[in-house]
C-alpha atoms as a PDB file:
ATOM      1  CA  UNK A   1       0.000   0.000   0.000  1.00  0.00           C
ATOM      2  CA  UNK A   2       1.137   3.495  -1.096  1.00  0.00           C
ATOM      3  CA  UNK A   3       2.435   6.084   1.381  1.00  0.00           C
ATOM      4  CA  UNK A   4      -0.798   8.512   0.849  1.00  0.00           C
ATOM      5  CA  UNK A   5      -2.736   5.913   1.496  1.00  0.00           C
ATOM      6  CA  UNK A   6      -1.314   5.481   4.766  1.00  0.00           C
ATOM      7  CA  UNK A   7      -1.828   9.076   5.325  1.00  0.00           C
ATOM      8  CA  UNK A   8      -5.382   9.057   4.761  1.00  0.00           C
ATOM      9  CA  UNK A   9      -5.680   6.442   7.312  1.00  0.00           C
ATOM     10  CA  UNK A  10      -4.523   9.584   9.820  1.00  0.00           C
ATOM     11  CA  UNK A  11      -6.197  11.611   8.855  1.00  0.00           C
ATOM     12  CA  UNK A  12     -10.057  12.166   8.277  1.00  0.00           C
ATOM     13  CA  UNK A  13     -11.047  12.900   5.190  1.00  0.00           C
ATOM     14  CA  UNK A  14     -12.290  16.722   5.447  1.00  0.00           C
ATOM     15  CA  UNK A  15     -11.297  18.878   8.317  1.00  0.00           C
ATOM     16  CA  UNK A  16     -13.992  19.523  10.662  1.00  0.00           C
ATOM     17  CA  UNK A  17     -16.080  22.702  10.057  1.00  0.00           C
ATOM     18  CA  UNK A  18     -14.560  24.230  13.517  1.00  0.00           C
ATOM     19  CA  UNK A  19     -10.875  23.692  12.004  1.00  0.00           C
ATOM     20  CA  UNK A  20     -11.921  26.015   8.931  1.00  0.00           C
ATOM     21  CA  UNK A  21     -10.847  29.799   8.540  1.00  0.00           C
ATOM     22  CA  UNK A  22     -14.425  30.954   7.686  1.00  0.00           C
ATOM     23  CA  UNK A  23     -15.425  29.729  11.210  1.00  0.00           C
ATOM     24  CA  UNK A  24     -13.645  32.234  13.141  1.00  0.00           C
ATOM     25  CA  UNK A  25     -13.894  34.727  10.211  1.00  0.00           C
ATOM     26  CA  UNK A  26     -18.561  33.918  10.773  1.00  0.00           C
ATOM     27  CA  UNK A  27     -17.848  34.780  14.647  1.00  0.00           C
ATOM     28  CA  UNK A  28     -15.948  37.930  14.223  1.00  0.00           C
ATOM     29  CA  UNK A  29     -18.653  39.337  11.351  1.00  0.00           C
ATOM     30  CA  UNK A  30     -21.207  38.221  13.280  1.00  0.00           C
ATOM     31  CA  UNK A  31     -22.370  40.766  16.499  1.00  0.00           C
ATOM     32  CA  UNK A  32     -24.732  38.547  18.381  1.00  0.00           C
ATOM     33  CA  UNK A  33     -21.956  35.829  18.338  1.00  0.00           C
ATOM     34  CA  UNK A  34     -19.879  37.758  19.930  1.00  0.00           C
ATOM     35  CA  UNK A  35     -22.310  40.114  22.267  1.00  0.00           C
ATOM     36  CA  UNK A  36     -23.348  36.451  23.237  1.00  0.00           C
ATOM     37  CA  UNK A  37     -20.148  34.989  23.735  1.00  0.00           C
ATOM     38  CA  UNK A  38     -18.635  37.816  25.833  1.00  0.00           C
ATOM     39  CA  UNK A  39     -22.151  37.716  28.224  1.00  0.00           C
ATOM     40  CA  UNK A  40     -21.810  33.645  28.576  1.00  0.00           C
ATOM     41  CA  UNK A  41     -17.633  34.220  29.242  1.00  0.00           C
ATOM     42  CA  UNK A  42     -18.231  37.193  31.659  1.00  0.00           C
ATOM     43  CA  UNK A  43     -20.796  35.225  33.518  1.00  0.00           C
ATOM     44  CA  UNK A  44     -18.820  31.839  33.223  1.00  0.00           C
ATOM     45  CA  UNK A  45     -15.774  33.855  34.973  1.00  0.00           C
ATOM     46  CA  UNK A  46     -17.815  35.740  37.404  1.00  0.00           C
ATOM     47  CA  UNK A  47     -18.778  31.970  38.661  1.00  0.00           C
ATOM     48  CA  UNK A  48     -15.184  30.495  38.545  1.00  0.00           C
ATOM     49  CA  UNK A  49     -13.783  33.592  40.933  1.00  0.00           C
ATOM     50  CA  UNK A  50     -16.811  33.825  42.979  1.00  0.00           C
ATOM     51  CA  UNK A  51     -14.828  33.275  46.820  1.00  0.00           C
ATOM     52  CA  UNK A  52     -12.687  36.146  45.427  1.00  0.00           C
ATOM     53  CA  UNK A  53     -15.700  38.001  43.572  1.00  0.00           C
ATOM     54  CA  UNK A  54     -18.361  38.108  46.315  1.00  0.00           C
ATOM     55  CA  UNK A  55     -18.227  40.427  48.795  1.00  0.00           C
ATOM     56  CA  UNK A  56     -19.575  37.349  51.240  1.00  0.00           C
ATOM     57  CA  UNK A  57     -19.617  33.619  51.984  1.00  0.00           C
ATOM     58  CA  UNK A  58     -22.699  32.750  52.280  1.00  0.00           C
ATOM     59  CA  UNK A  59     -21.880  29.028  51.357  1.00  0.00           C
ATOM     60  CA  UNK A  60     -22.153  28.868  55.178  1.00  0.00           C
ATOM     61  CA  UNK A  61     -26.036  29.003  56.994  1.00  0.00           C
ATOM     62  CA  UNK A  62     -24.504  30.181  60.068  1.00  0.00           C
ATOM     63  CA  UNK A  63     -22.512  32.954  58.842  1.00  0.00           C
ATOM     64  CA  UNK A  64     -25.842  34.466  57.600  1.00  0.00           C
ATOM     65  CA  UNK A  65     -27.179  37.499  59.689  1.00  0.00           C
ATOM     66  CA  UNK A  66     -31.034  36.947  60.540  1.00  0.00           C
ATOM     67  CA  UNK A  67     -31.361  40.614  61.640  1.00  0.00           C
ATOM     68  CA  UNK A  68     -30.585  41.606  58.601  1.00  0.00           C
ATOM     69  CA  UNK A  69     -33.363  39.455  56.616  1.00  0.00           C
ATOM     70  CA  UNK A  70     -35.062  40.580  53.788  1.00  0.00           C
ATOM     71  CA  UNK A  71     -33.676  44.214  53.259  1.00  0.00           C
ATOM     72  CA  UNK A  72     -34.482  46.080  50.192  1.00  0.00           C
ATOM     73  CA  UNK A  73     -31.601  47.011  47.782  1.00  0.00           C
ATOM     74  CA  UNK A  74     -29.127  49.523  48.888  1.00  0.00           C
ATOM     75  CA  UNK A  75     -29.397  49.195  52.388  1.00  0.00           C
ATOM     76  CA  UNK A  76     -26.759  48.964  55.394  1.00  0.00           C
ATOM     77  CA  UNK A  77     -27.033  46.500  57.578  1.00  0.00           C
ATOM     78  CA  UNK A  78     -27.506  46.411  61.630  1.00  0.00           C
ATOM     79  CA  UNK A  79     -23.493  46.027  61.896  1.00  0.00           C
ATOM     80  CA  UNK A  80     -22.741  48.411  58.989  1.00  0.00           C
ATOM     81  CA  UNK A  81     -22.587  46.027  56.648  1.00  0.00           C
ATOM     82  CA  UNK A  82     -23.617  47.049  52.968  1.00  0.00           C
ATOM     83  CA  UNK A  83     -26.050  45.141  50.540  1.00  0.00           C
ATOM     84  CA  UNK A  84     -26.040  46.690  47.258  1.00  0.00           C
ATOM     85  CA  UNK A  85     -28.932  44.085  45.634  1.00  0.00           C
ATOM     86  CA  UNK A  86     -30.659  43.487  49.673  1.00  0.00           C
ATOM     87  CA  UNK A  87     -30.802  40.408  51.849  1.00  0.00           C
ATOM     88  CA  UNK A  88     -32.728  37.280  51.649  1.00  0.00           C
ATOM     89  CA  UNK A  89     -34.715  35.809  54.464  1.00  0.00           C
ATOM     90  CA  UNK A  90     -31.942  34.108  55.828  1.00  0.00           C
ATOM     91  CA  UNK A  91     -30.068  36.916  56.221  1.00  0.00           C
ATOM     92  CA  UNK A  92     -27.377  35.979  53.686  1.00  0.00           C
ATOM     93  CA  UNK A  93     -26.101  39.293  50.920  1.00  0.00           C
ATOM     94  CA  UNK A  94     -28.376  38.708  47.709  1.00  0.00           C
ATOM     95  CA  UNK A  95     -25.189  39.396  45.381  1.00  0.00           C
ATOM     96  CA  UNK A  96     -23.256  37.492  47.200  1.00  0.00           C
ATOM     97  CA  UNK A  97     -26.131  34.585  46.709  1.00  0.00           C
ATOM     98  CA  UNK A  98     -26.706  35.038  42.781  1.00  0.00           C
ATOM     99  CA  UNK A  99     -22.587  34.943  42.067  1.00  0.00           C
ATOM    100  CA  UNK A 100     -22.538  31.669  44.082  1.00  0.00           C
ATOM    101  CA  UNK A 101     -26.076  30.449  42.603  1.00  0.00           C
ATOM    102  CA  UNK A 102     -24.494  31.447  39.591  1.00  0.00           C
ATOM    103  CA  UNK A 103     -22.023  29.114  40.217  1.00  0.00           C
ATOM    104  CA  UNK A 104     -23.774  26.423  41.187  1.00  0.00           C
ATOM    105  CA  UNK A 105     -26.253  26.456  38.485  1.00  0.00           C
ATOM    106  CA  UNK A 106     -23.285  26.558  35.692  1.00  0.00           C
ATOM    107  CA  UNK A 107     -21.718  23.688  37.729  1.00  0.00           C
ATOM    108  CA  UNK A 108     -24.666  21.264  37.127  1.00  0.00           C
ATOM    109  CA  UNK A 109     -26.014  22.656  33.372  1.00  0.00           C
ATOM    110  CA  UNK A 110     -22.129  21.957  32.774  1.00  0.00           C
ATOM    111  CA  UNK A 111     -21.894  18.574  34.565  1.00  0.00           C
ATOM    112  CA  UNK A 112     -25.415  17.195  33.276  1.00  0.00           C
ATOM    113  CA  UNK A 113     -24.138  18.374  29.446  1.00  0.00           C
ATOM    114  CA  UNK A 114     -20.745  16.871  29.503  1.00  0.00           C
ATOM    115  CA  UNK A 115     -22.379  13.736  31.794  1.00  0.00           C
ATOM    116  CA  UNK A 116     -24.755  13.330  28.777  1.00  0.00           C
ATOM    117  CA  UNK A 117     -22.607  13.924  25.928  1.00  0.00           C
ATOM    118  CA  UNK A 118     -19.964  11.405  27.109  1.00  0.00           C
ATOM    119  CA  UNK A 119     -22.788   8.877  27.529  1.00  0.00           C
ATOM    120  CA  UNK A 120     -24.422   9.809  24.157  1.00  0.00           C
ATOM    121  CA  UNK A 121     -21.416  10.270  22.268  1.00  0.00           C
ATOM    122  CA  UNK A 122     -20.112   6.379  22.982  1.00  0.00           C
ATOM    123  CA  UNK A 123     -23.597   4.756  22.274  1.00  0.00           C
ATOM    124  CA  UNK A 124     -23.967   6.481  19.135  1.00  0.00           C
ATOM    125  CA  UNK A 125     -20.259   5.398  18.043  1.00  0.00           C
ATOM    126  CA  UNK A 126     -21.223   1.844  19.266  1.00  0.00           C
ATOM    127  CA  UNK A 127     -24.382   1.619  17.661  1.00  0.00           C
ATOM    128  CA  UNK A 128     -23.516   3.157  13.920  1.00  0.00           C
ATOM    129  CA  UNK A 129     -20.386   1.183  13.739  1.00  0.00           C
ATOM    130  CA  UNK A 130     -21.222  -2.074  15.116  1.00  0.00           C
ATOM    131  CA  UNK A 131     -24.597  -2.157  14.036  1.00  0.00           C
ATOM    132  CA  UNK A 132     -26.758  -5.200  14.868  1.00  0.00           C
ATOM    133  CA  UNK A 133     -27.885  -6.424  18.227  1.00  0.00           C
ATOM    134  CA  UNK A 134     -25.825  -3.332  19.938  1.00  0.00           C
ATOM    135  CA  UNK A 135     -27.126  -1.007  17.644  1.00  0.00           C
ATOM    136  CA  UNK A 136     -30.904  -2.664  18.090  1.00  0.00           C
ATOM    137  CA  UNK A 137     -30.301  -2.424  22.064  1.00  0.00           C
ATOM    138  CA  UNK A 138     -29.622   1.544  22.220  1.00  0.00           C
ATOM    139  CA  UNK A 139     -32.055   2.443  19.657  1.00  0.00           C
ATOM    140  CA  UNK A 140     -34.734   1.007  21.736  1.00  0.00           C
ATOM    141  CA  UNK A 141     -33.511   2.412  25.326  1.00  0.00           C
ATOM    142  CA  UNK A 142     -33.324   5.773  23.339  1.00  0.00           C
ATOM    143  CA  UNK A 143     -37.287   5.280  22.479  1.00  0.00           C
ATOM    144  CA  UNK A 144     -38.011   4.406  25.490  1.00  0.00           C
ATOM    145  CA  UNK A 145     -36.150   7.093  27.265  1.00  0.00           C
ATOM    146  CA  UNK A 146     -38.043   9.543  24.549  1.00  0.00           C
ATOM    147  CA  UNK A 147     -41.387   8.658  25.984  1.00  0.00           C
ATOM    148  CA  UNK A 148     -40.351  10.470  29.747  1.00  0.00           C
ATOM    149  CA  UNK A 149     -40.044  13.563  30.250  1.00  0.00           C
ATOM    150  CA  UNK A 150     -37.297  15.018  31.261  1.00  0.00           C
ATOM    151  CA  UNK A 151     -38.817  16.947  34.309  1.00  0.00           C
ATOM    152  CA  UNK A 152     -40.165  13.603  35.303  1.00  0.00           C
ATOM    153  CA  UNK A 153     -37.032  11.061  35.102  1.00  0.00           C
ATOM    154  CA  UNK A 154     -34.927  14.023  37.143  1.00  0.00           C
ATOM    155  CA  UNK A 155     -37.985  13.950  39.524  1.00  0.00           C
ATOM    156  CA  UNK A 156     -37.859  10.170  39.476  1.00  0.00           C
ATOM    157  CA  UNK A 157     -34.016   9.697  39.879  1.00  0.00           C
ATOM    158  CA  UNK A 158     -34.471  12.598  42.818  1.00  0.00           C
ATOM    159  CA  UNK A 159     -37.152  10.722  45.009  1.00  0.00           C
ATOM    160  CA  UNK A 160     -35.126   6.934  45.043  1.00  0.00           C
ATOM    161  CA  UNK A 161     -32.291   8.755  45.461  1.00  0.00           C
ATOM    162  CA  UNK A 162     -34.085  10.452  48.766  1.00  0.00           C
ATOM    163  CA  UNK A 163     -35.820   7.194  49.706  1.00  0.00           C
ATOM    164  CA  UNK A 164     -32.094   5.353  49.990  1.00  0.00           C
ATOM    165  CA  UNK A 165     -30.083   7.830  51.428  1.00  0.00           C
ATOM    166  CA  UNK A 166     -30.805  10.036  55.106  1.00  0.00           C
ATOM    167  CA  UNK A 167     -31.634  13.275  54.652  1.00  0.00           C
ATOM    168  CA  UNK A 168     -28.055  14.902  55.327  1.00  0.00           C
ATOM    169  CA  UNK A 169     -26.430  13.095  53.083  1.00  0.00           C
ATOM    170  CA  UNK A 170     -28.531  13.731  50.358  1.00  0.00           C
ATOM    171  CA  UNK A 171     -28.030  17.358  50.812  1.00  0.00           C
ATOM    172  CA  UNK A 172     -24.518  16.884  50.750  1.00  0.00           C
ATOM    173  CA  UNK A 173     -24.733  14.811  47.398  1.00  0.00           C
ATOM    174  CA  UNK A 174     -27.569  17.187  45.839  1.00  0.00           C
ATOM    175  CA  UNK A 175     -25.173  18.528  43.072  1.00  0.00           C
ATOM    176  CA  UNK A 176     -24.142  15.388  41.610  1.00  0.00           C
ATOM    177  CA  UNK A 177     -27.590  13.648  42.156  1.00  0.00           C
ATOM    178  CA  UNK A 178     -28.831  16.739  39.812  1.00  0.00           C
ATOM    179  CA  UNK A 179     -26.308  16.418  37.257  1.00  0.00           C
ATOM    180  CA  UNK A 180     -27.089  12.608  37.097  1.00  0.00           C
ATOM    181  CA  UNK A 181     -30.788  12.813  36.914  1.00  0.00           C
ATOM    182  CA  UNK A 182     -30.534  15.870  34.253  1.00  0.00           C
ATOM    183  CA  UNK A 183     -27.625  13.800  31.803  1.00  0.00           C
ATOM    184  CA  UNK A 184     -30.204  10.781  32.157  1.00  0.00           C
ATOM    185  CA  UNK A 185     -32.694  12.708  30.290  1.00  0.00           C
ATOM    186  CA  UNK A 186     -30.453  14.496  27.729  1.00  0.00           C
ATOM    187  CA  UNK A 187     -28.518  11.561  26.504  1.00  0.00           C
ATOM    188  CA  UNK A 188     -30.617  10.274  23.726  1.00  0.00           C
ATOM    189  CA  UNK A 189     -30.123  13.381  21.416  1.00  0.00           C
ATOM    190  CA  UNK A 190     -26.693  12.798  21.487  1.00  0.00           C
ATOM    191  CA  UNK A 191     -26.726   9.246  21.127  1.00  0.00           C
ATOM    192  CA  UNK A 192     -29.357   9.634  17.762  1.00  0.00           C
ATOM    193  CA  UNK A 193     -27.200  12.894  16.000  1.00  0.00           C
ATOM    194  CA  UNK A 194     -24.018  10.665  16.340  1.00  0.00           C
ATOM    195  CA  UNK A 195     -25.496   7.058  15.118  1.00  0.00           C
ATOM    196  CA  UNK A 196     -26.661   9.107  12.135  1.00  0.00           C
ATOM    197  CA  UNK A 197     -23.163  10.217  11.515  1.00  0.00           C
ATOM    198  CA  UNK A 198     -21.408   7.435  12.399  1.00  0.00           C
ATOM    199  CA  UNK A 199     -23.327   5.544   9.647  1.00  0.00           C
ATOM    200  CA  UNK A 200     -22.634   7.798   6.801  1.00  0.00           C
ATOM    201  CA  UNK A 201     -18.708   7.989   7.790  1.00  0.00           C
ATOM    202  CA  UNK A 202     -17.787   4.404   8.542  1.00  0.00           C
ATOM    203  CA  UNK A 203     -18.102   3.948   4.823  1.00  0.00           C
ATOM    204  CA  UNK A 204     -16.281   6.664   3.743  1.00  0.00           C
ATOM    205  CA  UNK A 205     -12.854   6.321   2.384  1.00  0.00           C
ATOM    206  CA  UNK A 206     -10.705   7.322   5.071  1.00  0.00           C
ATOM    207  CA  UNK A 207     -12.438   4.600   7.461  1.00  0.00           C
ATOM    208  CA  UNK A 208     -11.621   1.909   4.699  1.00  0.00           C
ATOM    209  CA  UNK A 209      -8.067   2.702   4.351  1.00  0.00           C
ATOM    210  CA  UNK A 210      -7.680   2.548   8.256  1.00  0.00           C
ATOM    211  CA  UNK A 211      -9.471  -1.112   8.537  1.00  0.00           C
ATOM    212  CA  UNK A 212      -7.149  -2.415   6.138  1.00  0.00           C
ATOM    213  CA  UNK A 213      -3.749  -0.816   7.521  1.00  0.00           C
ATOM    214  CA  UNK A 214      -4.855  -2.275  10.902  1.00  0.00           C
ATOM    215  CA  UNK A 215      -5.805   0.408  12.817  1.00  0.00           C
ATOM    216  CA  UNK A 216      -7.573  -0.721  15.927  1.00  0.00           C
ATOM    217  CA  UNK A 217     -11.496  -0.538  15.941  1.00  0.00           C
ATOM    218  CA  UNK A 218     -10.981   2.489  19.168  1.00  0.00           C
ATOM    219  CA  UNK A 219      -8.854   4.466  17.481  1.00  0.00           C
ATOM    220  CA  UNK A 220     -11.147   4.429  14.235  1.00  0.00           C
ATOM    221  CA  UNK A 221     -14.023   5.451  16.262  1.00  0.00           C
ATOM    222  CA  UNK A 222     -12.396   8.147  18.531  1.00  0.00           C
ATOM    223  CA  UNK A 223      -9.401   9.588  16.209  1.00  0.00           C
ATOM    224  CA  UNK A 224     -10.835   9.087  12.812  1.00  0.00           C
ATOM    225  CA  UNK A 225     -14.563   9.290  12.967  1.00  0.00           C
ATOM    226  CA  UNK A 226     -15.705  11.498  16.061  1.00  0.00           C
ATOM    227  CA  UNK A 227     -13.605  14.492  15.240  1.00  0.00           C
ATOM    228  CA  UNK A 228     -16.047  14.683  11.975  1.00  0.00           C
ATOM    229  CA  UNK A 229     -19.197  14.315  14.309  1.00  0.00           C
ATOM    230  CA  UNK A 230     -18.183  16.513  16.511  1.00  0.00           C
ATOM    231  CA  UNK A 231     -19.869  19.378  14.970  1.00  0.00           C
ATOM    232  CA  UNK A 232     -23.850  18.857  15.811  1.00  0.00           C
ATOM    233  CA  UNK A 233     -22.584  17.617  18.991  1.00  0.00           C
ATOM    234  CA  UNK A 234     -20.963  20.838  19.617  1.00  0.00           C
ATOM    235  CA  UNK A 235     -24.411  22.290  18.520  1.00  0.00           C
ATOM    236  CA  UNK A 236     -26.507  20.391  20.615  1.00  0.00           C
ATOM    237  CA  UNK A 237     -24.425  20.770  24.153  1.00  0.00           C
ATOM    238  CA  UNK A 238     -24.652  24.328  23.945  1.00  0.00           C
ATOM    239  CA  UNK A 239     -28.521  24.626  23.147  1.00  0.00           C
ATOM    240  CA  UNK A 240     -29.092  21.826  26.129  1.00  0.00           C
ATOM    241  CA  UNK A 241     -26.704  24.191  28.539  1.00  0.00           C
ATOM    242  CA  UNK A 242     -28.898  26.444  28.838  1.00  0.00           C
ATOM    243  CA  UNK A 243     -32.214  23.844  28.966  1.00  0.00           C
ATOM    244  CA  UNK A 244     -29.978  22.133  32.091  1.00  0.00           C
ATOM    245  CA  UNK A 245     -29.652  25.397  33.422  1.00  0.00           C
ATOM    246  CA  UNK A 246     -33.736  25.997  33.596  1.00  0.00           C
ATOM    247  CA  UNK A 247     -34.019  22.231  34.518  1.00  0.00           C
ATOM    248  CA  UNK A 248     -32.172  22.179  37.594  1.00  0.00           C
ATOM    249  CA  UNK A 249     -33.941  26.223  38.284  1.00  0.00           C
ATOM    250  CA  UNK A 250     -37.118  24.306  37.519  1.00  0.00           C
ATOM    251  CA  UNK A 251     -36.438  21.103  40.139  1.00  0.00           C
ATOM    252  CA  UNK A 252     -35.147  23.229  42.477  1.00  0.00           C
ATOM    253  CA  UNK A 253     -38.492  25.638  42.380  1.00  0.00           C
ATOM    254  CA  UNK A 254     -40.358  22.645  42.963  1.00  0.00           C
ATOM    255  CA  UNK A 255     -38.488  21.906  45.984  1.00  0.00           C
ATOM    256  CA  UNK A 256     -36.099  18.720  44.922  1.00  0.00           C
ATOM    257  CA  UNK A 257     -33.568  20.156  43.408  1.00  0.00           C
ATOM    258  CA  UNK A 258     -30.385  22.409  45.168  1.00  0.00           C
ATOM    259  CA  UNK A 259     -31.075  22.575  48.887  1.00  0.00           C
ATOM    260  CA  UNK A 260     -32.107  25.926  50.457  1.00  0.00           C
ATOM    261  CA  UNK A 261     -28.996  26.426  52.477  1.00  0.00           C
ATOM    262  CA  UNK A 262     -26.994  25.890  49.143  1.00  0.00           C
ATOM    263  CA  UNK A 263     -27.871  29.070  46.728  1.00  0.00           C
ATOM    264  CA  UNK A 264     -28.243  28.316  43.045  1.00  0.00           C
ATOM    265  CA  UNK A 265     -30.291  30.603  40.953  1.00  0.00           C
ATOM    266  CA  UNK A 266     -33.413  28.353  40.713  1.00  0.00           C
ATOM    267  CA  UNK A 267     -33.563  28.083  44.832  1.00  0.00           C
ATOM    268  CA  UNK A 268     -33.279  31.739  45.496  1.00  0.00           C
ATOM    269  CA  UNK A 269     -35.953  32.339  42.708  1.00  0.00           C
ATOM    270  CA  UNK A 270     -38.298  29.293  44.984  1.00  0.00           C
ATOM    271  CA  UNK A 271     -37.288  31.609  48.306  1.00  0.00           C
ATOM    272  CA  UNK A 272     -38.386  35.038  46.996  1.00  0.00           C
ATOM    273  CA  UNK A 273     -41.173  33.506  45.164  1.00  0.00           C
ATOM    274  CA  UNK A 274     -42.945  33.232  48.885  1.00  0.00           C
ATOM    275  CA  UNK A 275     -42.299  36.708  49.770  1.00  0.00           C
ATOM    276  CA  UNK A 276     -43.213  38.251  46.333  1.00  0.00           C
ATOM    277  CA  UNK A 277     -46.667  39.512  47.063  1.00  0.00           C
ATOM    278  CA  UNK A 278     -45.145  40.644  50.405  1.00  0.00           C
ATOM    279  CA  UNK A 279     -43.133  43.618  49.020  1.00  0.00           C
ATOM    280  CA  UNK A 280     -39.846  41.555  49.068  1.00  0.00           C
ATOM    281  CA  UNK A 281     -39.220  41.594  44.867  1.00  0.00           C
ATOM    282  CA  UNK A 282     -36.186  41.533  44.551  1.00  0.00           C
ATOM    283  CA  UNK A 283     -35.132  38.060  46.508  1.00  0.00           C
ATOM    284  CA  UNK A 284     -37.077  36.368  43.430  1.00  0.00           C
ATOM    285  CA  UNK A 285     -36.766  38.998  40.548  1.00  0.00           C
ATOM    286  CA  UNK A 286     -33.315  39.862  40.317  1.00  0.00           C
ATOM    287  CA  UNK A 287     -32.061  36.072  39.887  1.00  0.00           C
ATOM    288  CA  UNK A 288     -34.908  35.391  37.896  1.00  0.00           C
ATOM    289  CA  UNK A 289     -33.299  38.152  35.576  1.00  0.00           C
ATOM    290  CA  UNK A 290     -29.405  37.032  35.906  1.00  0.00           C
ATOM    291  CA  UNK A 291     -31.331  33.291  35.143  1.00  0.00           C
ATOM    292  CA  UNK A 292     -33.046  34.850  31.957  1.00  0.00           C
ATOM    293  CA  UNK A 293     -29.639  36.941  30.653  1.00  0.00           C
ATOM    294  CA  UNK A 294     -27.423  33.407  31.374  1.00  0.00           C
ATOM    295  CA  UNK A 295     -30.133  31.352  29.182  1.00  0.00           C
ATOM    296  CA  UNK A 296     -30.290  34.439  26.782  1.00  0.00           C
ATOM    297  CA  UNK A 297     -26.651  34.752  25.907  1.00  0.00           C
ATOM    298  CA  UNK A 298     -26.104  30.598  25.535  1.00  0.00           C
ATOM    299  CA  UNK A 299     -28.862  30.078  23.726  1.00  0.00           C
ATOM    300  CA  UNK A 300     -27.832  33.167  21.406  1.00  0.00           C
ATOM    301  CA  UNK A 301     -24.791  31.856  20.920  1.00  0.00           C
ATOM    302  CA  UNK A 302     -26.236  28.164  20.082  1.00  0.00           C
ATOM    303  CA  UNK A 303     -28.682  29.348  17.563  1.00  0.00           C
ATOM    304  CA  UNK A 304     -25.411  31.226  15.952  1.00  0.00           C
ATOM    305  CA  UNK A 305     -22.927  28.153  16.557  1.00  0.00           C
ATOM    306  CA  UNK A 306     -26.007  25.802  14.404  1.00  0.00           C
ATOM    307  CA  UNK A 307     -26.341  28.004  11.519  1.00  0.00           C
ATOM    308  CA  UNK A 308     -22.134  28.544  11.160  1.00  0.00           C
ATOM    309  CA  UNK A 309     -21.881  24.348  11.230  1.00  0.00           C
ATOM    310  CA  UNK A 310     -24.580  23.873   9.258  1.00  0.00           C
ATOM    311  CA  UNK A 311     -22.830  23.145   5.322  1.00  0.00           C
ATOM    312  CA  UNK A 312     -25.924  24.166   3.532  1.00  0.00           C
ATOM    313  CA  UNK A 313     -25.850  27.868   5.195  1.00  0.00           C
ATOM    314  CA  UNK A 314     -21.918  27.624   4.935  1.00  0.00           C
ATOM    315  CA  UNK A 315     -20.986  28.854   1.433  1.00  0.00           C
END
């Protein structure tokens, strides 16, 4: 066999969409990819340096100041401390809260995604390129997993989870009980997108050569074939950030989600919600609106991300 030949078996045979000049030259021409881009990066940073961000901890219940519950925005507290945004009923600085709900709801929309995606990814490699009884298996647990949904397998997932475990611990493994009950429910896109793919490239030329020089069946699937499926994927993770980001705000509204004592942006919106018609507004309102800009600038930036992969808008 001739040296190019070899070659192509290295190589896949186009370069992925991402890996193309008129990518990056689409983002820069492009203003709400990059007014999108900069609000999901400012936020994403704002989350990663909230201990040095936040003016408090209020990671800890009994650091929180109960004479100082529920003050309006701009006020100083009791002991002269100052609360730009107001308190919450426990006391705790409402900035302080959203930059660490922040954080905690960007740590499980990004856990449940990349959860998912490594789940979906690897059936949907199995299943186009083995084909037959493996393939038959994940196509039907991806129909039946269709017929939930989602709200009601993380609901699901949440109450055996509370019926095995005491209530402490629970609490204590709430963030990685959400991101597990979320990536159960997002899975099966991934897992459909990439069978697709994997169908149409395991006969394509590049594959061929590689079977024959001996490459191993792993490193066909995961240096040769996913780099070119990559692209929907991409697509997909970022539109389903932003729906993991209202699914965990969603459980945790209903109560089974984040824990009270732990703020994420969907708890203090289920705290201030009971104080609302009280006067209080701004303990539900102004993370409802840090909620709405966070699923605003991802799902921006997803909408613009689809149509620059998408080969019959790229020309």
């Amino acid at each position: 066999m001739s040296d190019e030949t070899l070659e192509g078996a290295d190589a896949p045979e186009h370069p992925p969409a991402w890996w193309r000049g008129d990518f990056v030259h689409g983002f820069v021409r492009s203003p709400v990819a990059i007014v999108s881009a900069m609000i999901v990066a400012m936020l994403l940073l704002l989350a990663i340096f909230a201990p040095f961000v936040a003016p408090y901890d209020v990671r800890d219940p009994a650091k929180a100041n109960v004479v100082d519950a529920r003050l309006p925005p701009r006020s100083t507290g009791m002991f002269g401390d100052q609360y730009p945004l107001g308190t919450d009923p426990q006391g705790r600085d409402m900035l302080s809260a959203m930059i660490y709900g922040l954080r905690t709801s960007l740590l499980v929309g990004l856990g449940a995604v990349g959860l998912a995606a490594a789940c979906g990814i690897a059936m949907g490699l199995a299943g186009g390129y083995f084909g037959g009884t493996i393939d038959a298996v994940i196509t039907r647990a991806a129909d039946v997993q269709s017929s939930f949904p989602a709200i009601l397998i993380a609901l699901l997932i949440d109450g055996i989870t509370r019926t095995l475990m005491d209530r402490a611990t629970h609490e204590a493994l709430a963030v990685p009980i959400l991101i597990a009950a979320i990536a159960a429910s997002f899975w099966v896109q991934y897992a459909r997108v990439v069978r697709g793919l994997v169908l149409v490239e395991r006969g394509r030329e590049y594959v061929l050569a590689a079977r024959v020089t001996g490459v191993r069946t792993v490193s066909i699937l995961f240096r040769h074939i996913l780099p070119n499926v990559l692209g929907p994927v991409l697509v997909i993770a970022t539109i389903n950030l932003a729906l993991a980001i209202l699914t965990e705000a969603t459980l945790s509204f209903l109560g089974v989600g984040i824990p009270p004592t732990q703020p994420s942006l969907g708890s203090l919106v289920r705290i201030g919600n009971e104080f609302l018609f009280s006067g209080d507004w701004w303990i539900s309102l102004m993370p409802g609106g840090l909620l709405v800009v966070l699923s605003l600038g991802v799902n921006l930036f997803g909408d613009w991300l689809r149509d620059a992969l998408n080969p019959r808008l790229a020309s």
